[in-house]
N, C-alpha and C. Protein backbone atom coordinates (compact mmCIF):
# COMPACT_ATOMS: atom_id res chain seq x y z
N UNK A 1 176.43 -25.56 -61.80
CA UNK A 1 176.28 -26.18 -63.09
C UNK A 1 177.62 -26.18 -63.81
N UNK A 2 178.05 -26.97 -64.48
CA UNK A 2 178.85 -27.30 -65.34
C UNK A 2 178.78 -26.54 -66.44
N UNK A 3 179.83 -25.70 -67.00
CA UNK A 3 180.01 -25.24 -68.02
C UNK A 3 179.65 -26.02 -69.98
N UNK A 4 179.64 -26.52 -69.74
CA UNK A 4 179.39 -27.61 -70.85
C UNK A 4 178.07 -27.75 -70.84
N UNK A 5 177.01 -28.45 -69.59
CA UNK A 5 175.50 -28.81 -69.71
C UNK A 5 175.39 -27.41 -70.01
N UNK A 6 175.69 -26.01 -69.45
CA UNK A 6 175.29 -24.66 -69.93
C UNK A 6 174.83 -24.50 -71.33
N UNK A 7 176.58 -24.58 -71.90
CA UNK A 7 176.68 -24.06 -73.40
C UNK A 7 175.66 -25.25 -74.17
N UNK A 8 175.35 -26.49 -73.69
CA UNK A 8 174.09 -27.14 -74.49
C UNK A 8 172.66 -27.15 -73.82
N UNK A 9 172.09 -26.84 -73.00
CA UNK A 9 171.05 -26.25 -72.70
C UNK A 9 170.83 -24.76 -73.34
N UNK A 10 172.47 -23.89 -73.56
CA UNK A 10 171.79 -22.44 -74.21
C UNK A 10 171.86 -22.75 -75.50
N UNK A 11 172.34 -23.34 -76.25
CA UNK A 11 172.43 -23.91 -77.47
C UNK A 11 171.20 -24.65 -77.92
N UNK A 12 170.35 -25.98 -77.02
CA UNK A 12 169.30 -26.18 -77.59
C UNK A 12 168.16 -25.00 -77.30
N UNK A 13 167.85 -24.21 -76.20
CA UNK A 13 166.80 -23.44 -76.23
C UNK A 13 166.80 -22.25 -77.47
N UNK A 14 168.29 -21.78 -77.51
CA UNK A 14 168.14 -20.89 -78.54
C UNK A 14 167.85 -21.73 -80.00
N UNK A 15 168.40 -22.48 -80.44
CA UNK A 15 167.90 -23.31 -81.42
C UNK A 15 167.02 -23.65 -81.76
N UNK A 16 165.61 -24.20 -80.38
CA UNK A 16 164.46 -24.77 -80.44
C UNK A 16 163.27 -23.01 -80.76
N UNK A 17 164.10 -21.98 -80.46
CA UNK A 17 163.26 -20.57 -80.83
C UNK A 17 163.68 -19.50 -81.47
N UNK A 18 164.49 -19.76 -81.93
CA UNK A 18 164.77 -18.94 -83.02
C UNK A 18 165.42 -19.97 -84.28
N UNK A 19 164.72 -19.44 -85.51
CA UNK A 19 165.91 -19.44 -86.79
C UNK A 19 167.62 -19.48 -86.56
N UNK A 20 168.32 -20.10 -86.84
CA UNK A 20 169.78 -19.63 -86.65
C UNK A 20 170.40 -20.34 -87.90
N UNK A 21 171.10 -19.86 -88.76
CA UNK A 21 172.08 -20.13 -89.79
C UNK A 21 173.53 -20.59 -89.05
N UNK A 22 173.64 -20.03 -87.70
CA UNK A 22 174.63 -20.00 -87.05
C UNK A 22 174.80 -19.92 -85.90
N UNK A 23 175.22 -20.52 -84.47
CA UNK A 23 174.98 -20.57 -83.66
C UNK A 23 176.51 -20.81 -82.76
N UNK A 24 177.32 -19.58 -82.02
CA UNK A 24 177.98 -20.65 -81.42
C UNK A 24 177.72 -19.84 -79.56
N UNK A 25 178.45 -20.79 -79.44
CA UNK A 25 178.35 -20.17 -77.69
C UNK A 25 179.63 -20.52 -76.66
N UNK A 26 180.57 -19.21 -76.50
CA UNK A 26 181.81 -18.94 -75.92
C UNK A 26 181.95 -19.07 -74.87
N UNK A 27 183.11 -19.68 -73.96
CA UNK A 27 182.98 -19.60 -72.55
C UNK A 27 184.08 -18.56 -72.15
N UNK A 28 183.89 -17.35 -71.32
CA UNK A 28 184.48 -15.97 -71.94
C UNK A 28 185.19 -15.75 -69.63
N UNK A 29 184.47 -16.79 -69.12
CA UNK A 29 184.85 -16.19 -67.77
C UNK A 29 186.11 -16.43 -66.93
N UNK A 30 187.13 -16.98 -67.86
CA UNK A 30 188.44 -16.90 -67.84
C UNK A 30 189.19 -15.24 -67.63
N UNK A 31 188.30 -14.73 -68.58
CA UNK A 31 188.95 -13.20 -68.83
C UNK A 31 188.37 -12.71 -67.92
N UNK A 32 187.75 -13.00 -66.78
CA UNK A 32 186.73 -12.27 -65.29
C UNK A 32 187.55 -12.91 -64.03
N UNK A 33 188.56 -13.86 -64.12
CA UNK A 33 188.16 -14.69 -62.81
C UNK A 33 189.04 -13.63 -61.86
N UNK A 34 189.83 -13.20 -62.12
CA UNK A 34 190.26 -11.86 -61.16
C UNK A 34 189.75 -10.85 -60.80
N UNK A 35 188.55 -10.36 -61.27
CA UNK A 35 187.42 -9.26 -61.02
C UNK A 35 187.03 -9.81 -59.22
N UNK A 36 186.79 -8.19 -59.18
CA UNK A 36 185.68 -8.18 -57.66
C UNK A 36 184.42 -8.87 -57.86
N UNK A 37 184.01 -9.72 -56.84
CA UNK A 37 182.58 -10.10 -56.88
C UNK A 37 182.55 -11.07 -57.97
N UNK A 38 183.31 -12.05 -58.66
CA UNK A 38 183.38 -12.87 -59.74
C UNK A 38 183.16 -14.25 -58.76
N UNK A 39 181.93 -14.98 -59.52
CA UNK A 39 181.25 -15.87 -58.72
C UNK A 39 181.93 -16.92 -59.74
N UNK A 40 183.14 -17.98 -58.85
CA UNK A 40 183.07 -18.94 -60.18
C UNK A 40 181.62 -20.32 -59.82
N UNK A 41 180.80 -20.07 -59.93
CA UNK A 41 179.33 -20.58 -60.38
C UNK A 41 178.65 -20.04 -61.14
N UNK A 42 178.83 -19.03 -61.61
CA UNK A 42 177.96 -17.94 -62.73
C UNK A 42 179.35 -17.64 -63.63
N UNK A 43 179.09 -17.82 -65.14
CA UNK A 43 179.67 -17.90 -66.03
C UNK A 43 179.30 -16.41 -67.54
N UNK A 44 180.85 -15.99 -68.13
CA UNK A 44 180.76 -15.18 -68.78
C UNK A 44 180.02 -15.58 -70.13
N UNK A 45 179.21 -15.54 -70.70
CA UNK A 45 179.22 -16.21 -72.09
C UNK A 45 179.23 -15.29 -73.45
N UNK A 46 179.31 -15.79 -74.19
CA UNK A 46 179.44 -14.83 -75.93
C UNK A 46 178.68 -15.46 -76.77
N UNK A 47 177.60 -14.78 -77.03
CA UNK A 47 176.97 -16.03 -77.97
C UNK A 47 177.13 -15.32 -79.61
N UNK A 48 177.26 -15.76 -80.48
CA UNK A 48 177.53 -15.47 -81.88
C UNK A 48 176.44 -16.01 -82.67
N UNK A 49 175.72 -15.03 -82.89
CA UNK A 49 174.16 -15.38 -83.47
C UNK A 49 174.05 -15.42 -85.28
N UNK A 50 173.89 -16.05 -86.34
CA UNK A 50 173.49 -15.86 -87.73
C UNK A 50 172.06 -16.13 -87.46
N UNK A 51 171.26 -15.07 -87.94
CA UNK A 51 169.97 -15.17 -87.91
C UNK A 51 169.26 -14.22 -88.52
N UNK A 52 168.47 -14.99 -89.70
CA UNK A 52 168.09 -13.85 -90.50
C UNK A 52 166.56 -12.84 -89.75
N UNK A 53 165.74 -14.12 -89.18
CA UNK A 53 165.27 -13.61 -88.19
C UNK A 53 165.55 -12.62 -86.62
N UNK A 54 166.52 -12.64 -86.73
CA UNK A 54 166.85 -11.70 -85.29
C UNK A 54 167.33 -10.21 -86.24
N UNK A 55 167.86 -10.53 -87.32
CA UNK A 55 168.30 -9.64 -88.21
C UNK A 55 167.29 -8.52 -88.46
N UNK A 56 166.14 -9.13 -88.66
CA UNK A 56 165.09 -8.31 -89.13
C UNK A 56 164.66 -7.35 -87.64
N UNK A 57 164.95 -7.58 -86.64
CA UNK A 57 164.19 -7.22 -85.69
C UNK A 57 165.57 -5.95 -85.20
N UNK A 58 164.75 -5.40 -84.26
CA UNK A 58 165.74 -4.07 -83.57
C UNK A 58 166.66 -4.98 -82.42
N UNK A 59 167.86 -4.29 -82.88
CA UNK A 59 168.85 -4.59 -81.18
C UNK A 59 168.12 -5.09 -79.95
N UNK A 60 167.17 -3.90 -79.59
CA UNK A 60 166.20 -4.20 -78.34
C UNK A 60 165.46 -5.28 -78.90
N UNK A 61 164.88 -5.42 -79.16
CA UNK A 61 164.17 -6.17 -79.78
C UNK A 61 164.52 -8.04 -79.60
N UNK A 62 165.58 -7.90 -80.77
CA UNK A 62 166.30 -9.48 -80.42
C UNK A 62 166.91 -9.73 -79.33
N UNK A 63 167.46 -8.76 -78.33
CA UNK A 63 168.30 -9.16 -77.36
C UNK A 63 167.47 -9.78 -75.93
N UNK A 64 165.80 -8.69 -76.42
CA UNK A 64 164.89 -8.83 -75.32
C UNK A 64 164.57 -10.49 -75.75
N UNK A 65 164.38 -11.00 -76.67
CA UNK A 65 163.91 -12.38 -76.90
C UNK A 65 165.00 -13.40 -76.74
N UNK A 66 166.24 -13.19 -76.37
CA UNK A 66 166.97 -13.79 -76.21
C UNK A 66 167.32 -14.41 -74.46
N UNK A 67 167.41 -12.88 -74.29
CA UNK A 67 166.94 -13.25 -72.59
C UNK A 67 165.82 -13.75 -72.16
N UNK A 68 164.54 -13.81 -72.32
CA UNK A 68 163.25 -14.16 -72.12
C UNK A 68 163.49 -16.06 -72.35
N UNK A 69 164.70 -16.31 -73.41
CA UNK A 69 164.84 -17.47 -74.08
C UNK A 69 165.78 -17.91 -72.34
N UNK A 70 166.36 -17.26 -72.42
CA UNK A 70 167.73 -17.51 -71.18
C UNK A 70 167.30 -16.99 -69.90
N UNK A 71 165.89 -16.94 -69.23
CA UNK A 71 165.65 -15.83 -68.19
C UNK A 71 166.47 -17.11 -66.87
N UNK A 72 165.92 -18.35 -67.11
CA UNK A 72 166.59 -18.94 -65.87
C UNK A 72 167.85 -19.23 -65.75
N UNK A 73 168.46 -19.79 -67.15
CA UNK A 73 170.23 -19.34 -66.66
C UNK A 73 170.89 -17.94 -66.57
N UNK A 74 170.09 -16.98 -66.74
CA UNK A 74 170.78 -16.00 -66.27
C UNK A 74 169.96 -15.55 -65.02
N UNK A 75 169.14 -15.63 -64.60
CA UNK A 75 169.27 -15.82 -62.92
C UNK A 75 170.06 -16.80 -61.91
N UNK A 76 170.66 -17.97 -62.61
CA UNK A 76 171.22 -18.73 -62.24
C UNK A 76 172.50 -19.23 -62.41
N UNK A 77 172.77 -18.82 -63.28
CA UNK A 77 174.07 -19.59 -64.07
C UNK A 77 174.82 -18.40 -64.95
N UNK A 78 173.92 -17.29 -65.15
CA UNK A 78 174.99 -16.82 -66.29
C UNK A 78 175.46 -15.23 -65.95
N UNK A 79 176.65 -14.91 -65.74
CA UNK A 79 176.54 -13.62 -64.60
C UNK A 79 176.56 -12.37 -65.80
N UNK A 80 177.17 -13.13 -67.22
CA UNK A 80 177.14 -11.58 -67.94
C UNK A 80 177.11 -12.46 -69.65
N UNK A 81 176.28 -11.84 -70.22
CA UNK A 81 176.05 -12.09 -71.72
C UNK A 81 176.18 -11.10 -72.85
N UNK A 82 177.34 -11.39 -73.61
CA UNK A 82 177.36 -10.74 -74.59
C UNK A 82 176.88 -11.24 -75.87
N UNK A 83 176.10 -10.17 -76.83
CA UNK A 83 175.31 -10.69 -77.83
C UNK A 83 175.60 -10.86 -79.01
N UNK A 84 175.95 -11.27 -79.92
CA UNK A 84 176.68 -10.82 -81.13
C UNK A 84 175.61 -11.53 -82.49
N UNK A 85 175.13 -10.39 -83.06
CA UNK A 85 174.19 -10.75 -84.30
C UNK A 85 174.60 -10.83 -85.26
N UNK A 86 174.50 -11.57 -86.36
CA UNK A 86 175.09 -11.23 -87.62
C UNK A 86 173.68 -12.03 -88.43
């Protein structure tokens, strides 16, 4: 998959289920491509969340609904996700 259809497929699903004031989504696997075991087909991402709804909820909590949101690109497409709430 293409880096781009990614960041807008994770962009509309997170959008279409959660609240977001703010939404962006980083392509971070530049800073990996020299690592052991770095698949360039599976991609680093950063997502930068405003959400007053995720806000309210626990760490575990929002991060578990986020993946559940992302379960098939990250079996597929996404090798490591970092979360960032605000």
């Amino acid at each position: 998959m293409d880096i781009n259809n990614l960041i807008s497929i994770i962009k509309k699903k997170i959008l279409n289920n959660i609240v977001c004031e703010k939404l962006e989504v980083e392509d971070k696997s530049f800073l990996h491509k020299n690592h052991p075991g770095n698949d360039i087909n599976k991609f680093h991402i950063k997502l930068l969340i405003q959400s007053k709804e995720l806000k309210k909820m626990s760490k575990i909590e929002s991060n578990k609904k986020i993946y559940k949101i992302l379960n098939d690109e990250l079996n597929n497409s996404i090798h490591s996700l970092q979360i960032l709430i605000d």
